[in-house]
C-alpha atoms as a PDB file:
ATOM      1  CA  UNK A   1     -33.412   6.113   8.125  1.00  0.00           C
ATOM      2  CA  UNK A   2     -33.213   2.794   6.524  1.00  0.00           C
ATOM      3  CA  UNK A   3     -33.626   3.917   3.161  1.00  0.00           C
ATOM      4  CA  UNK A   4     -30.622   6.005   3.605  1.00  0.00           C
ATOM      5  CA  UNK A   5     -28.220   2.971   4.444  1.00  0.00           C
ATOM      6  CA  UNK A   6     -29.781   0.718   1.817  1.00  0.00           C
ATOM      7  CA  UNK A   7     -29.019   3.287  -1.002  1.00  0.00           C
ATOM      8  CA  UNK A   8     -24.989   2.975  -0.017  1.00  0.00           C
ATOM      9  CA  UNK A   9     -22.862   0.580  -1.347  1.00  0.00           C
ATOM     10  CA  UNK A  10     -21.614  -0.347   2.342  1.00  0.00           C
ATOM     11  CA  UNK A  11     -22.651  -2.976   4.576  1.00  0.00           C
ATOM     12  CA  UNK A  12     -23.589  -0.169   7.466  1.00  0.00           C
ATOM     13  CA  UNK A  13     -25.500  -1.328  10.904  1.00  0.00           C
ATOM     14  CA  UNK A  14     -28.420   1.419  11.284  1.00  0.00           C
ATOM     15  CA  UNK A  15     -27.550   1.374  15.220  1.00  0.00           C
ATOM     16  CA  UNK A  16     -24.032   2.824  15.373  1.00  0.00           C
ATOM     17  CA  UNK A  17     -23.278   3.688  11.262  1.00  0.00           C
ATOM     18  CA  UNK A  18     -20.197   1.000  11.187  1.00  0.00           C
ATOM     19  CA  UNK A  19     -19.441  -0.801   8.648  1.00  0.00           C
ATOM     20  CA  UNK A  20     -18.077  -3.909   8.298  1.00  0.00           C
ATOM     21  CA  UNK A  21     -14.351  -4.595   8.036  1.00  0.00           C
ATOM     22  CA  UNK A  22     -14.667  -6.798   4.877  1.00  0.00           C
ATOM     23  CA  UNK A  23     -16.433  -3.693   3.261  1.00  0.00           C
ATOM     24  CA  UNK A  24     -13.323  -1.750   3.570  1.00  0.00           C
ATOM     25  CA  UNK A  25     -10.523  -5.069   3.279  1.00  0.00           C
ATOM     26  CA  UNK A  26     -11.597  -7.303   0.810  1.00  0.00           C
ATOM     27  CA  UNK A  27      -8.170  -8.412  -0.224  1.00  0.00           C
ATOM     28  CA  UNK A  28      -8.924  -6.859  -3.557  1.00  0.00           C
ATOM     29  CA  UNK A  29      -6.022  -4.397  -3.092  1.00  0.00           C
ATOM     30  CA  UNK A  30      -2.345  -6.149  -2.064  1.00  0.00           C
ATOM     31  CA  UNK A  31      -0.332  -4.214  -4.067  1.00  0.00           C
ATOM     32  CA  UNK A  32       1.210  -0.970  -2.264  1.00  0.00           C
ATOM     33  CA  UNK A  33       3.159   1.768  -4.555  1.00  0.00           C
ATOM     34  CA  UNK A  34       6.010   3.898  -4.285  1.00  0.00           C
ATOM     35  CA  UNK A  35       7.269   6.344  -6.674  1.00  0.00           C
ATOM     36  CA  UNK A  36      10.194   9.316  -5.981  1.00  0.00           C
ATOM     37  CA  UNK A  37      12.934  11.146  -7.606  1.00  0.00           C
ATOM     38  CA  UNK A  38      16.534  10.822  -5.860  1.00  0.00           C
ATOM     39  CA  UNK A  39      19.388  13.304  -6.360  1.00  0.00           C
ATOM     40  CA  UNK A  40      21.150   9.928  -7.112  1.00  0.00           C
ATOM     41  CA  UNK A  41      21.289   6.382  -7.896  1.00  0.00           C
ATOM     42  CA  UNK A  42      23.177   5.912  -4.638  1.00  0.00           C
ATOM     43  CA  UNK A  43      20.259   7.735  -2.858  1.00  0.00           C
ATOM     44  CA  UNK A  44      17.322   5.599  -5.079  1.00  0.00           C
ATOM     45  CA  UNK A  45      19.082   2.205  -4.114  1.00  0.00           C
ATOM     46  CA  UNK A  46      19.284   3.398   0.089  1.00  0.00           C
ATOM     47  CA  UNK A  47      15.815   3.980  -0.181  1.00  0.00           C
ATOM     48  CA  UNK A  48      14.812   0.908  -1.962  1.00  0.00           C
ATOM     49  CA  UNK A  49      17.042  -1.273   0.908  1.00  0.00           C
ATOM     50  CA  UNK A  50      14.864   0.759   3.516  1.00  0.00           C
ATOM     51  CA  UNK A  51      11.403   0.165   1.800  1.00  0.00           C
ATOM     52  CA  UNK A  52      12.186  -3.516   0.539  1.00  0.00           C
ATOM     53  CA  UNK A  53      13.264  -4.001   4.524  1.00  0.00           C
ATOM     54  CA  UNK A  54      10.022  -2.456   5.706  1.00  0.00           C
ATOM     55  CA  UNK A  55       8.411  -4.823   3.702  1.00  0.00           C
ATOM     56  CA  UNK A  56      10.326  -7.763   4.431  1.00  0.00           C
ATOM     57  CA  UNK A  57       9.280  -7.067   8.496  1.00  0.00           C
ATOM     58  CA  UNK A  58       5.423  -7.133   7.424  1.00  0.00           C
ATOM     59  CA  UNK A  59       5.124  -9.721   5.546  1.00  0.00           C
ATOM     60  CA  UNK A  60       4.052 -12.939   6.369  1.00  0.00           C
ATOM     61  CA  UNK A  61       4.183 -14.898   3.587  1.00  0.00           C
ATOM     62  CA  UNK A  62       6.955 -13.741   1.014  1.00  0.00           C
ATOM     63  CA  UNK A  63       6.144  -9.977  -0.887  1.00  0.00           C
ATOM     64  CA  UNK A  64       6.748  -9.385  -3.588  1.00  0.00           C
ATOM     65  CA  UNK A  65       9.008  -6.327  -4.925  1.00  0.00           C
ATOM     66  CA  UNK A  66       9.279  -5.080  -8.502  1.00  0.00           C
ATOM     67  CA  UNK A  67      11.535  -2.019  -8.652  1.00  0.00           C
ATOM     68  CA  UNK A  68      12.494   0.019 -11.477  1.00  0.00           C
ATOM     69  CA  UNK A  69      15.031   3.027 -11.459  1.00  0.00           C
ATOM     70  CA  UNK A  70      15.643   5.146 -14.141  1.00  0.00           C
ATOM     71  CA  UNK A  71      16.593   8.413 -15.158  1.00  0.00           C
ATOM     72  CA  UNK A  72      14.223  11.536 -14.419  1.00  0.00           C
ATOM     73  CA  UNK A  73      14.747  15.441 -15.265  1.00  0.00           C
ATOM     74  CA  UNK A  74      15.984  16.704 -12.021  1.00  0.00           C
ATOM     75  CA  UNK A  75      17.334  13.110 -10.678  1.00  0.00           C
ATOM     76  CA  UNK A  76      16.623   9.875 -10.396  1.00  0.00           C
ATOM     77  CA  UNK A  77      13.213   8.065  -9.923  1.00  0.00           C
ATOM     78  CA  UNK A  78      12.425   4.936  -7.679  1.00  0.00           C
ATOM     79  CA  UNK A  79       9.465   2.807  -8.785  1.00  0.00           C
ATOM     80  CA  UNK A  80       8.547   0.097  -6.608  1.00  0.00           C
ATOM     81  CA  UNK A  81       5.307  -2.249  -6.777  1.00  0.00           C
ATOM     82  CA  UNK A  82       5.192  -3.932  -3.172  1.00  0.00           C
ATOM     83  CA  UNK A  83       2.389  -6.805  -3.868  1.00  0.00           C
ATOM     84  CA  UNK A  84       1.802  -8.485  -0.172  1.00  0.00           C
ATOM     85  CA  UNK A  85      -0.017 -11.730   0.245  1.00  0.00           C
ATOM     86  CA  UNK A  86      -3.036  -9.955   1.850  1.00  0.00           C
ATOM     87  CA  UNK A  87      -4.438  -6.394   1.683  1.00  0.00           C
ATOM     88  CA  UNK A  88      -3.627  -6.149   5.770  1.00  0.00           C
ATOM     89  CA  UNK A  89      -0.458  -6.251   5.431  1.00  0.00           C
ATOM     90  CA  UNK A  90      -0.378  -3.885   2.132  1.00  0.00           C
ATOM     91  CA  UNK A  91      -2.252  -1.669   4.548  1.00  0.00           C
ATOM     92  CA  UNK A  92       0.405  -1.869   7.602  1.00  0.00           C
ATOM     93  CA  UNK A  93       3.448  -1.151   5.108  1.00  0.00           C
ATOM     94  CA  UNK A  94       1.579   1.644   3.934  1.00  0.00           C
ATOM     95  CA  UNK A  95       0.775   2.891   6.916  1.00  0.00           C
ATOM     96  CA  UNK A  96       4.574   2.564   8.066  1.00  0.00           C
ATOM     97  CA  UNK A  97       5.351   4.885   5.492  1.00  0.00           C
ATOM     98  CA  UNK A  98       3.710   7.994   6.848  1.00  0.00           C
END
């Protein structure tokens, strides 16, 4: 049994097969994205105040939001880089989303 959990990568606990949180949140990963075609630029820039005000009620410490919208084929695309001060949060916005 303990060969098993030293093979994976995780920090596991041979009792109950946990691992620990700072296996999973290392605060590698702050940055959430978001990326969707609009019928409209009217449409895009709703959706951007929504998501930049979802944001804006996570954060702690100011996020940061990089948005690009541009022409697509059948619309218009929202691109939106969401980089929080700490994965947590990136995680909670995300989260929100669903």
């Amino acid at each position: 049994m303990t060969d098993a959990i030293k093979k994976c990568s995780a920090n596991e606990t041979a009792a109950c097969c946990c691992m620990d949180v700072g296996t999973v949140m290392d605060n590698s990963d702050c940055t959430a994205n978001w990326s969707e075609v609009y019928p409209d630029r009217a449409a895009a820039e709703a959706a951007l105040a929504q998501l930049t005000g979802n944001a804006r009620a996570v954060e702690s410490d100011p996020c940061r939001i990089e948005s690009v919208i541009s022409d697509a084929a059948d619309g218009v695309r929202l691109q939106v880089n969401f980089t929080f001060s700490c994965q947590a949060e990136s995680m909670i916005f995300q989260l929100g989303l669903r």
